[in-house]
PDB file of N, CA and C in Angstrom:
ATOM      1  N   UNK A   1      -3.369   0.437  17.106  1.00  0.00           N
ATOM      2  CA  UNK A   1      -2.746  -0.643  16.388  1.00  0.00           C
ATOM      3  C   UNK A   1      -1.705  -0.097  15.400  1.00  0.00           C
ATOM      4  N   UNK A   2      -1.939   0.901  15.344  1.00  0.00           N
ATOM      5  CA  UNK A   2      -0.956   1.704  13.668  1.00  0.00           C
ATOM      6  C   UNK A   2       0.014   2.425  14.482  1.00  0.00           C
ATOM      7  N   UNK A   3      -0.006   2.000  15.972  1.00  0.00           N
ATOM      8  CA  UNK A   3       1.345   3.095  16.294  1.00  0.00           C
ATOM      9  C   UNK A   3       2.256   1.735  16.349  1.00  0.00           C
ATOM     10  N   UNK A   4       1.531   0.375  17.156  1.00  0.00           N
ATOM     11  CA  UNK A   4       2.381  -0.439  17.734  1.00  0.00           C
ATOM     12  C   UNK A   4       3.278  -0.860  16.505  1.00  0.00           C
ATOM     13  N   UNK A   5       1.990  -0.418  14.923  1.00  0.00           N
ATOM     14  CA  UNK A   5       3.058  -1.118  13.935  1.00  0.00           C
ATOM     15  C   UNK A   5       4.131  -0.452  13.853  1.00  0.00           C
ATOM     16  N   UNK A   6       4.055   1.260  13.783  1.00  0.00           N
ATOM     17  CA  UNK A   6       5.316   1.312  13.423  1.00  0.00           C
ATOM     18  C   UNK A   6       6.146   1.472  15.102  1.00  0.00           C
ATOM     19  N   UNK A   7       5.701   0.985  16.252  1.00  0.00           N
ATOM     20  CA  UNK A   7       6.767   1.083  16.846  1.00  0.00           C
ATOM     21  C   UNK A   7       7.657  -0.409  16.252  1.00  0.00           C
ATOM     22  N   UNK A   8       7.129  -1.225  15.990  1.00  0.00           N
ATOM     23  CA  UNK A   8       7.565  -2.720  15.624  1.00  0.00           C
ATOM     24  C   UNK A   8       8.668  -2.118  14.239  1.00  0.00           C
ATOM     25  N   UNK A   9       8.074  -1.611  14.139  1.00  0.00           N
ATOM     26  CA  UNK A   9       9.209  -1.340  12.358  1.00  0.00           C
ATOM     27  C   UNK A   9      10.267  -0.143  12.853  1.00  0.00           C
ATOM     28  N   UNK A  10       9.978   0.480  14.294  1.00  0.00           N
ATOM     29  CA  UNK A  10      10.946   1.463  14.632  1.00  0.00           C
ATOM     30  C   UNK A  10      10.863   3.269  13.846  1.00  0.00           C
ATOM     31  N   UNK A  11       9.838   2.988  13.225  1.00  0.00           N
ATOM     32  CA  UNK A  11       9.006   4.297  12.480  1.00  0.00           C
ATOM     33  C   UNK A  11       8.080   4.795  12.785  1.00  0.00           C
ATOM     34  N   UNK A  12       8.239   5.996  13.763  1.00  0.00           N
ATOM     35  CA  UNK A  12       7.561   6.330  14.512  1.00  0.00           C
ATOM     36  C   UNK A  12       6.330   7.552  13.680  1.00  0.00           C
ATOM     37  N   UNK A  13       6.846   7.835  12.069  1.00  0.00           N
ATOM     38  CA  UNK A  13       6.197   8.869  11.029  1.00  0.00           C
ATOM     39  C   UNK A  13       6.210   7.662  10.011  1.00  0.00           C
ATOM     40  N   UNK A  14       6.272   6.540  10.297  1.00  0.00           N
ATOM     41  CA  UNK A  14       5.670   5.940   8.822  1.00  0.00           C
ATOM     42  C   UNK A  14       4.392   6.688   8.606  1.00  0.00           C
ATOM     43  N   UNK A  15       4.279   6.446   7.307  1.00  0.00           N
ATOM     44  CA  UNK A  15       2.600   7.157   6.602  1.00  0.00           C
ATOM     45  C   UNK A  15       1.827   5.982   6.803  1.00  0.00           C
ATOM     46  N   UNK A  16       0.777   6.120   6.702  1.00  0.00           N
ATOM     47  CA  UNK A  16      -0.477   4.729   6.732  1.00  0.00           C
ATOM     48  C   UNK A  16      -1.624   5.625   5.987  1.00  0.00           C
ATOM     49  N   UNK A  17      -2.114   4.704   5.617  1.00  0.00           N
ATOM     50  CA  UNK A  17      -3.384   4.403   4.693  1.00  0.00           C
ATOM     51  C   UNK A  17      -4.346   3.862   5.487  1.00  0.00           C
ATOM     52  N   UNK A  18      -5.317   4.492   5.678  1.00  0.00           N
ATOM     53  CA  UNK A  18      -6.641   3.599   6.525  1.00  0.00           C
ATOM     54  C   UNK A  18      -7.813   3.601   5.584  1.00  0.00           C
ATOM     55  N   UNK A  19      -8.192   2.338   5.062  1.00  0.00           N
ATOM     56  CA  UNK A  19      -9.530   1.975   4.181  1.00  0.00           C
ATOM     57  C   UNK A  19     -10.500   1.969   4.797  1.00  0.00           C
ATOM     58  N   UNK A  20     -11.768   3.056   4.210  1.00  0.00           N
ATOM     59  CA  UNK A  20     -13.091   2.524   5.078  1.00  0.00           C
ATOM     60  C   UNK A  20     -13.766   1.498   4.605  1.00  0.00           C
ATOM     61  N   UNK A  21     -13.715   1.219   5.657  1.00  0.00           N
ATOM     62  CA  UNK A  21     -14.617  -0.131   5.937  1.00  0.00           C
ATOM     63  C   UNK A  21     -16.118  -0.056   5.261  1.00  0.00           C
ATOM     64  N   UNK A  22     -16.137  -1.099   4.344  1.00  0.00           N
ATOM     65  CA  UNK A  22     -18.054  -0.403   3.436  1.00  0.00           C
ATOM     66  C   UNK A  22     -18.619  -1.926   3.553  1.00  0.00           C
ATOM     67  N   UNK A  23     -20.167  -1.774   3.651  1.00  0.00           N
ATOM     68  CA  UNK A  23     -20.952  -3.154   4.055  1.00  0.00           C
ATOM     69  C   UNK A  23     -21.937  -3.261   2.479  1.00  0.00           C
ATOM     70  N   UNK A  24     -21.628  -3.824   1.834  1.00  0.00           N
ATOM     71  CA  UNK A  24     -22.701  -3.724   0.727  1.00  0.00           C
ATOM     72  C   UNK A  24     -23.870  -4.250   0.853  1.00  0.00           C
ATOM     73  N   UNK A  25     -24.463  -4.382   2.129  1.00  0.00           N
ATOM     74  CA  UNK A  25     -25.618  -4.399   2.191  1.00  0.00           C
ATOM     75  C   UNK A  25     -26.518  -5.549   1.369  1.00  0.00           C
ATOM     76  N   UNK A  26     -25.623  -6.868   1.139  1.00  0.00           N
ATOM     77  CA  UNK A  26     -26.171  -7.842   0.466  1.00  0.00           C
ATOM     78  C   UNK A  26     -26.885  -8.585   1.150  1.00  0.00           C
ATOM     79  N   UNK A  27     -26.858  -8.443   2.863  1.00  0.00           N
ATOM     80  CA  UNK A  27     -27.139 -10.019   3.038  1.00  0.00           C
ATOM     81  C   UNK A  27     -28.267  -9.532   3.984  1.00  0.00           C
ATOM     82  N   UNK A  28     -28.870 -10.449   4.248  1.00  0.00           N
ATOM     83  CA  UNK A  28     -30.350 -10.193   4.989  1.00  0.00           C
ATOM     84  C   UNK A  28     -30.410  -9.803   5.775  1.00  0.00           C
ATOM     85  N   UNK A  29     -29.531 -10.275   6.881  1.00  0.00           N
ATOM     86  CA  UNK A  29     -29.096  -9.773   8.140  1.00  0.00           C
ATOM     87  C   UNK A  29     -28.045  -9.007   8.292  1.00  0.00           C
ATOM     88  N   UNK A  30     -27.994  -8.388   9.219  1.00  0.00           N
ATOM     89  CA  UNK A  30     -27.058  -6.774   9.742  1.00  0.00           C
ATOM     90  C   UNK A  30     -25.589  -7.292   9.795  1.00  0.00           C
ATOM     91  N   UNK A  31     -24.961  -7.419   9.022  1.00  0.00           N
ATOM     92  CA  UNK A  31     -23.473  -8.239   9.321  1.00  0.00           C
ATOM     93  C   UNK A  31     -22.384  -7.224   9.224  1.00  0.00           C
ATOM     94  N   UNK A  32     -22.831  -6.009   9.608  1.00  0.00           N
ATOM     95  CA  UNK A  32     -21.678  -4.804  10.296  1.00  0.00           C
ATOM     96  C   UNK A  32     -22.730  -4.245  10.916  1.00  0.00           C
ATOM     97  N   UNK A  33     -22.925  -4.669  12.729  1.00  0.00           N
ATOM     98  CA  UNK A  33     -23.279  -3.550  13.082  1.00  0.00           C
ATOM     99  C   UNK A  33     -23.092  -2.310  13.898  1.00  0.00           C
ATOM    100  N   UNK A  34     -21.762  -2.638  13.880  1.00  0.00           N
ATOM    101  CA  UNK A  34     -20.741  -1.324  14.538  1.00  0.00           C
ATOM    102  C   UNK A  34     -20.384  -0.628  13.617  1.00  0.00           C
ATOM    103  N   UNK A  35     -20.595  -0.711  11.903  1.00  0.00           N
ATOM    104  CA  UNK A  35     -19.884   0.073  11.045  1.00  0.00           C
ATOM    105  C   UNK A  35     -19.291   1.507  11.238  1.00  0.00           C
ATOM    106  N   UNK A  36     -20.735   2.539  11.688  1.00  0.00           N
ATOM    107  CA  UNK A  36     -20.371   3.487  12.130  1.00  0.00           C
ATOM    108  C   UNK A  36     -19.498   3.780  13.189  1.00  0.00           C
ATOM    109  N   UNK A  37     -19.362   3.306  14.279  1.00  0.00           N
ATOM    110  CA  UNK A  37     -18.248   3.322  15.057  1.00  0.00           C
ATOM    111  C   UNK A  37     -17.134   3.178  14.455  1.00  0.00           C
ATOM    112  N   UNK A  38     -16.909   1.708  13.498  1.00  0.00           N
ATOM    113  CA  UNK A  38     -15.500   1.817  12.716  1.00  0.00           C
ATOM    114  C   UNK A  38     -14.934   3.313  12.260  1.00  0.00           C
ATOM    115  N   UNK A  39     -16.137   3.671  11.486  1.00  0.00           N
ATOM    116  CA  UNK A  39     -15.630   4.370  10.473  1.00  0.00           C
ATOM    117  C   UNK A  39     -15.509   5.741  11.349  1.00  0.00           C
ATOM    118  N   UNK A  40     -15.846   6.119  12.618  1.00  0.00           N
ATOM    119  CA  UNK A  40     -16.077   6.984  13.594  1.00  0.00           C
ATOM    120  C   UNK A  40     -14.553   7.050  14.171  1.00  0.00           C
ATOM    121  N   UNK A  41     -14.197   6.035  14.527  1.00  0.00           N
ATOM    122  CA  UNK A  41     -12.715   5.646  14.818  1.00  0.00           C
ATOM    123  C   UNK A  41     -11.619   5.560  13.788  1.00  0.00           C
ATOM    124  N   UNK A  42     -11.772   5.285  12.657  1.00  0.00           N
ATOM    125  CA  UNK A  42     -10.814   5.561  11.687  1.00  0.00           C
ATOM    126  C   UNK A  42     -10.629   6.682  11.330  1.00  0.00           C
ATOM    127  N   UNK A  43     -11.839   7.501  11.045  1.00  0.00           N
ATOM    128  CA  UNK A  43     -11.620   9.334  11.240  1.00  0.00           C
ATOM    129  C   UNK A  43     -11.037  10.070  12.116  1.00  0.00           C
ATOM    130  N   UNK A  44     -11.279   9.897  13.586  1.00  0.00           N
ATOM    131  CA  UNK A  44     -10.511  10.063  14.190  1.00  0.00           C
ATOM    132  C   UNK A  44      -9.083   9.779  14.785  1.00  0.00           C
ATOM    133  N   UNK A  45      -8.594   8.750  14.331  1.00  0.00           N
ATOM    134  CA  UNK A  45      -7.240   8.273  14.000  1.00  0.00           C
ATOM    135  C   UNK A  45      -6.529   9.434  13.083  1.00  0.00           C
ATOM    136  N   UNK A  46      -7.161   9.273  11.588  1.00  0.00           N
ATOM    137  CA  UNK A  46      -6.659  10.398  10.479  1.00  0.00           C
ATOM    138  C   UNK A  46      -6.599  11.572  11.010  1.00  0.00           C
ATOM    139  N   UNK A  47      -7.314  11.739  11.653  1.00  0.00           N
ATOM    140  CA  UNK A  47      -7.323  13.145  12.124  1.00  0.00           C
ATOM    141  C   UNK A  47      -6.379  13.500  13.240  1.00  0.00           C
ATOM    142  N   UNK A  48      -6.639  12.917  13.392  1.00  0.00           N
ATOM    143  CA  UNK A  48      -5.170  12.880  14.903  1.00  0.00           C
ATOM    144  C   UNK A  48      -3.449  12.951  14.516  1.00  0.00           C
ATOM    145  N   UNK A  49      -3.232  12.429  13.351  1.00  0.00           N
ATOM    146  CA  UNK A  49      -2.064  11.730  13.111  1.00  0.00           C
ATOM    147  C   UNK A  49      -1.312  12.297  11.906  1.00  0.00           C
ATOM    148  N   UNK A  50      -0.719  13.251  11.571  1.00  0.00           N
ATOM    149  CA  UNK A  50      -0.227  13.792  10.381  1.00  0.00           C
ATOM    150  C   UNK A  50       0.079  13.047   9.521  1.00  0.00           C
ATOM    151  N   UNK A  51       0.976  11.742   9.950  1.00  0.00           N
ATOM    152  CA  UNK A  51       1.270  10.753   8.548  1.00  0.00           C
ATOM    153  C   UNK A  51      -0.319   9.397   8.462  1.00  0.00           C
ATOM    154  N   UNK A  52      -1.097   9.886   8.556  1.00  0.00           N
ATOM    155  CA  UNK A  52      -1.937   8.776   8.365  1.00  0.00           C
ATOM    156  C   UNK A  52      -2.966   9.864   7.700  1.00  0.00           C
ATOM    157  N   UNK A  53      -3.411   9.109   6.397  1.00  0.00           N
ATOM    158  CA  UNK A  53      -4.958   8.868   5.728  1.00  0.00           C
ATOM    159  C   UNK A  53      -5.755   8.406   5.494  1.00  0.00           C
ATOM    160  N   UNK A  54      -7.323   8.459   5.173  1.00  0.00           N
ATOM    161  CA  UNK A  54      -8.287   8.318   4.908  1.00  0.00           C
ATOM    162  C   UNK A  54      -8.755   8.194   3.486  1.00  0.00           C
ATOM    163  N   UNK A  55      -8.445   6.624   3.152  1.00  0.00           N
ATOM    164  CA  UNK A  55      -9.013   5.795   1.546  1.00  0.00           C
ATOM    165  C   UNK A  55     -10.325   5.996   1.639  1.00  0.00           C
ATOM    166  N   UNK A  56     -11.073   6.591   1.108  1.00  0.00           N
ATOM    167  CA  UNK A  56     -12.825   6.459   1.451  1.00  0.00           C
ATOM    168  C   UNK A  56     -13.207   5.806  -0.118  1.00  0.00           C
ATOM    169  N   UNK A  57     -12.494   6.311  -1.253  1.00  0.00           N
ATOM    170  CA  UNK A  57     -13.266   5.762  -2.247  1.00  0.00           C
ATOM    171  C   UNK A  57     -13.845   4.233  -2.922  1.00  0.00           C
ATOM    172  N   UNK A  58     -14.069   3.491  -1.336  1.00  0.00           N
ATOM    173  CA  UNK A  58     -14.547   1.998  -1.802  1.00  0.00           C
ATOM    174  C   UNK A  58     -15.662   1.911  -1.294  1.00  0.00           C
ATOM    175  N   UNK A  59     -16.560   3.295  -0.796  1.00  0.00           N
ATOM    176  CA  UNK A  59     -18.086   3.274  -1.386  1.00  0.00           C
ATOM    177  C   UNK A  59     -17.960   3.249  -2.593  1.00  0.00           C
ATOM    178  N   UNK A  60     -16.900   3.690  -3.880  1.00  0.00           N
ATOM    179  CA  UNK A  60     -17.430   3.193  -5.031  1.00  0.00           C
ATOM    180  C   UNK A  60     -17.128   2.079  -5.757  1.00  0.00           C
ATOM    181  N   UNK A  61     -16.541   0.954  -4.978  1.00  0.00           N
ATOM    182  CA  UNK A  61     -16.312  -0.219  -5.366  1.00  0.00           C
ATOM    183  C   UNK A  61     -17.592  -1.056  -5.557  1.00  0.00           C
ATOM    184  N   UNK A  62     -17.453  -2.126  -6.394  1.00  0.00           N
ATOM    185  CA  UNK A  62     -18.433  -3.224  -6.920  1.00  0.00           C
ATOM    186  C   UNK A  62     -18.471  -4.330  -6.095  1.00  0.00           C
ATOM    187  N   UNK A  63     -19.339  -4.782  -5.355  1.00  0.00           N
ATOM    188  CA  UNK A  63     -19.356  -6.622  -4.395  1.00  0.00           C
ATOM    189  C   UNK A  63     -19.260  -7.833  -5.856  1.00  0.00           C
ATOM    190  N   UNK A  64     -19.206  -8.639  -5.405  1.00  0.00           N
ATOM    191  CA  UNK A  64     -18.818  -9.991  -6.244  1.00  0.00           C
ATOM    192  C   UNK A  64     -20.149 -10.617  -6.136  1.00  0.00           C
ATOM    193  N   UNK A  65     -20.416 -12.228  -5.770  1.00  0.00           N
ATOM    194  CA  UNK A  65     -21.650 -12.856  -5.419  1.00  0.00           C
ATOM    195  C   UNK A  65     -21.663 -12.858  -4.301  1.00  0.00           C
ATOM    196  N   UNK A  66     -20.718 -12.141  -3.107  1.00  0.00           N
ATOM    197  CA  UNK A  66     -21.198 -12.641  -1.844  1.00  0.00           C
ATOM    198  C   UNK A  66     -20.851 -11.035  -0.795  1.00  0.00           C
ATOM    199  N   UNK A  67     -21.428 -11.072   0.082  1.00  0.00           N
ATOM    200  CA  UNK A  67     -21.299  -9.617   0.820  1.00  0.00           C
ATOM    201  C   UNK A  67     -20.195  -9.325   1.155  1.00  0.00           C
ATOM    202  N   UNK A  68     -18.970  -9.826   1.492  1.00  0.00           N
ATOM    203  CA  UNK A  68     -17.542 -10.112   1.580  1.00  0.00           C
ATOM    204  C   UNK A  68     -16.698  -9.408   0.763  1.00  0.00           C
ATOM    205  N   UNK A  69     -16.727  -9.624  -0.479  1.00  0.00           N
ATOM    206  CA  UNK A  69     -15.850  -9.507  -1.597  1.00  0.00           C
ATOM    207  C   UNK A  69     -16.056  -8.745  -3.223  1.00  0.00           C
ATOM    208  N   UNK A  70     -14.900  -7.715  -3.255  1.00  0.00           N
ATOM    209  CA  UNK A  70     -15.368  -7.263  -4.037  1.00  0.00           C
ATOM    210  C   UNK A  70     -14.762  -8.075  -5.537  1.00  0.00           C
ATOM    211  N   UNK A  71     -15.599  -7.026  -6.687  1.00  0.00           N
ATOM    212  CA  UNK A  71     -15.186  -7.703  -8.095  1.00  0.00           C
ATOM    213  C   UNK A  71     -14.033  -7.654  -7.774  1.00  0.00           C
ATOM    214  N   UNK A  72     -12.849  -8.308  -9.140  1.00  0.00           N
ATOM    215  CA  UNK A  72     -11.278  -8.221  -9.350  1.00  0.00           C
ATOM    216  C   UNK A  72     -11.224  -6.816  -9.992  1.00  0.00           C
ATOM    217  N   UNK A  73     -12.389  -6.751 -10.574  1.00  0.00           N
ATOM    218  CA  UNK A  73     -11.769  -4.935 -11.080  1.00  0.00           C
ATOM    219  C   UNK A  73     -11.740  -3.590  -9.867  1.00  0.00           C
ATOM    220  N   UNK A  74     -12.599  -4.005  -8.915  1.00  0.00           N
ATOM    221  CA  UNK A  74     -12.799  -3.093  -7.606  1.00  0.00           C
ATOM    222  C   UNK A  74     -11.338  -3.871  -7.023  1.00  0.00           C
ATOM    223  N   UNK A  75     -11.002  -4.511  -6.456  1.00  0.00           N
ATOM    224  CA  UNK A  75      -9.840  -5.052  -5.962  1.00  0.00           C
ATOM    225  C   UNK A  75      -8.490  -4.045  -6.567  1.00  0.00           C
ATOM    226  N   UNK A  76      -8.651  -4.423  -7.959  1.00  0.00           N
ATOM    227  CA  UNK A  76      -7.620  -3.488  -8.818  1.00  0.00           C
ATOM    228  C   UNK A  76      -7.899  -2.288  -8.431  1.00  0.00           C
ATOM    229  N   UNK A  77      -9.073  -1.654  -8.419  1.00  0.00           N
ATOM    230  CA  UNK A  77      -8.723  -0.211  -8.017  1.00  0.00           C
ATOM    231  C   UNK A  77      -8.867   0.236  -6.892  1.00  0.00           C
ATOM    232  N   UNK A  78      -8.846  -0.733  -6.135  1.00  0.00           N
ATOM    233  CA  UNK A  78      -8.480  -0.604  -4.743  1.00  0.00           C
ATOM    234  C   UNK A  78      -6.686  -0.425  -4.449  1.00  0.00           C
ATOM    235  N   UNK A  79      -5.826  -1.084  -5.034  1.00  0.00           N
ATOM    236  CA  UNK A  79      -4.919  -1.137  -5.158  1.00  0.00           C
ATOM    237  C   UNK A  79      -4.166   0.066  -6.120  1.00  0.00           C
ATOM    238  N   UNK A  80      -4.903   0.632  -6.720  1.00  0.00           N
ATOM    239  CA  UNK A  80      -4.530   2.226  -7.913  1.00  0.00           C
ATOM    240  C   UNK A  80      -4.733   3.399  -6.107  1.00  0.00           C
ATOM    241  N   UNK A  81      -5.829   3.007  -5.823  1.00  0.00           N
ATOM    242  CA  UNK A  81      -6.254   3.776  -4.738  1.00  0.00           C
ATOM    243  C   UNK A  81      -5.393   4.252  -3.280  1.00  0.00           C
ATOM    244  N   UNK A  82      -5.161   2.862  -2.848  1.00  0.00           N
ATOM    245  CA  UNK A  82      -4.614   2.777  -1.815  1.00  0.00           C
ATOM    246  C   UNK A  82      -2.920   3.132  -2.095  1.00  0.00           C
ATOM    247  N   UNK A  83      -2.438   2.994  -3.756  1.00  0.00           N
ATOM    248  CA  UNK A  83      -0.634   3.146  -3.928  1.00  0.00           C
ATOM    249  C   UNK A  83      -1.307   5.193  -4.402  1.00  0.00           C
ATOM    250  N   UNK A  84      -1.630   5.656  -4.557  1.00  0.00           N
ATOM    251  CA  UNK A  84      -2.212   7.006  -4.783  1.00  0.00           C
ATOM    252  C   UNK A  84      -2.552   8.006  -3.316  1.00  0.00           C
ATOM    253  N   UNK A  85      -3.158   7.465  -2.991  1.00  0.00           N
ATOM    254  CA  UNK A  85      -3.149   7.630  -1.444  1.00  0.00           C
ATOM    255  C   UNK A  85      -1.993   8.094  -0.541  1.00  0.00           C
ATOM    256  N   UNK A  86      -1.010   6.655  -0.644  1.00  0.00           N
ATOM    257  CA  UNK A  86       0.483   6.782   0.190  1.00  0.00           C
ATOM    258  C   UNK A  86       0.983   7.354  -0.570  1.00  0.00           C
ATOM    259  N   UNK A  87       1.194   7.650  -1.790  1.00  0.00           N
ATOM    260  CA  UNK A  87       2.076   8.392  -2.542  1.00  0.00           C
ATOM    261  C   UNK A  87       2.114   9.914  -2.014  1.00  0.00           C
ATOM    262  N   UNK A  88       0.671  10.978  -1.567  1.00  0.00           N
ATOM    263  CA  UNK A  88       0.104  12.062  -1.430  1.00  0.00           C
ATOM    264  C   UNK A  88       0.641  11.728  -0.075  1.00  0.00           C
ATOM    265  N   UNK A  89       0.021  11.197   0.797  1.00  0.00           N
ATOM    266  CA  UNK A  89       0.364  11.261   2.031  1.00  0.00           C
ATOM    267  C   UNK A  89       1.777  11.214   2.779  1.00  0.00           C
ATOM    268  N   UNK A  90       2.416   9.885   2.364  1.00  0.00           N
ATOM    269  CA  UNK A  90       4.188   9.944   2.333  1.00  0.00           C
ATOM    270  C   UNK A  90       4.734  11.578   2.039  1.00  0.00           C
ATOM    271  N   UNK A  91       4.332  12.423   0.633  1.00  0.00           N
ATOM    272  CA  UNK A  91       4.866  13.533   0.234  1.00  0.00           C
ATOM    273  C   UNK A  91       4.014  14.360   1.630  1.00  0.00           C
ATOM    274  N   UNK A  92       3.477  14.792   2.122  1.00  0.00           N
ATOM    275  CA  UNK A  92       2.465  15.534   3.413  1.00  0.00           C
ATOM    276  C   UNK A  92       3.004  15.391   4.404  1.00  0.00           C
ATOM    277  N   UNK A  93       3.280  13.894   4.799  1.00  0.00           N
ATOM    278  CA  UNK A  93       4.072  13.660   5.735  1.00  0.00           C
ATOM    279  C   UNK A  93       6.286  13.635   5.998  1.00  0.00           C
ATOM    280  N   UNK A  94       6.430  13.394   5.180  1.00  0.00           N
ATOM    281  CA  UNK A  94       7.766  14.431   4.747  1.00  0.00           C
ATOM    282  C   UNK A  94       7.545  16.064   5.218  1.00  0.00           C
ATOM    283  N   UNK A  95       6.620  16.860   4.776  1.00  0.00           N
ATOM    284  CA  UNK A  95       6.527  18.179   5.134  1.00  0.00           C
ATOM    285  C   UNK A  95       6.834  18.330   6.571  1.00  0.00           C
ATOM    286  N   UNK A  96       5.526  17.418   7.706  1.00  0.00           N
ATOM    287  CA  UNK A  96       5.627  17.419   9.091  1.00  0.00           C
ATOM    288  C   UNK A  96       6.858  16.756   9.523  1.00  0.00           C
ATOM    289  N   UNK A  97       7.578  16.409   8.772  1.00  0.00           N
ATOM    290  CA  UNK A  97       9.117  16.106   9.744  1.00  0.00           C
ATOM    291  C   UNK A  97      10.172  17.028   9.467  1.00  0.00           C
ATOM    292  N   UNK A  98       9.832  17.673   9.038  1.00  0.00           N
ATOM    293  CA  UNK A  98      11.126  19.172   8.836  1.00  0.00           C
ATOM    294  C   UNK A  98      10.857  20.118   9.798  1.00  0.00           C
TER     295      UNK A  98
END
């Protein structure tokens, strides 16, 4: 899916950011139960791909009242996270195009 985007944008070294996917485990029933596969497949994407990384730090994000959604302060630093991320990676990936 992250190539077709940047074939669509014509950027074939755009950088990407890939968030893992986290289940906070609120709700009674199993409502990720492929997680590991996700997160099995998003590693291996990163790994494959010089301009693409791996956001992992929203195992330390906070849920809200419902298994879905996190607080607005996890949101916010999801967003410190994910512009920190591309910043490192964009500069990494610049390197592999010279």
């Amino acid at each position: 899916m992250m190539n077709l985007f940047r074939a669509a944008l014509r950027e074939d070294d755009l950088p990407v950011v890939i968030g893992k996917i986290t289940d906070s485990e609120m709700s009674e029933e199993d409502i990720m139960p492929y997680i590991h596969r996700v997160h099995l497949a998003q590693q291996l994407f990163v790994e494959s791909d010089n301009c693409a990384t791996y956001m992992s730090n929203s195992d330390t994000y906070t849920y809200g009242d419902d298994p879905w959604h996190y607080t607005s302060k996890s949101f916010i630093q999801m967003g410190k996270d994910f512009a920190l991320s591309y910043k490192q990676n964009a500069q990494t990936c610049r390197t592999f195009k010279r």
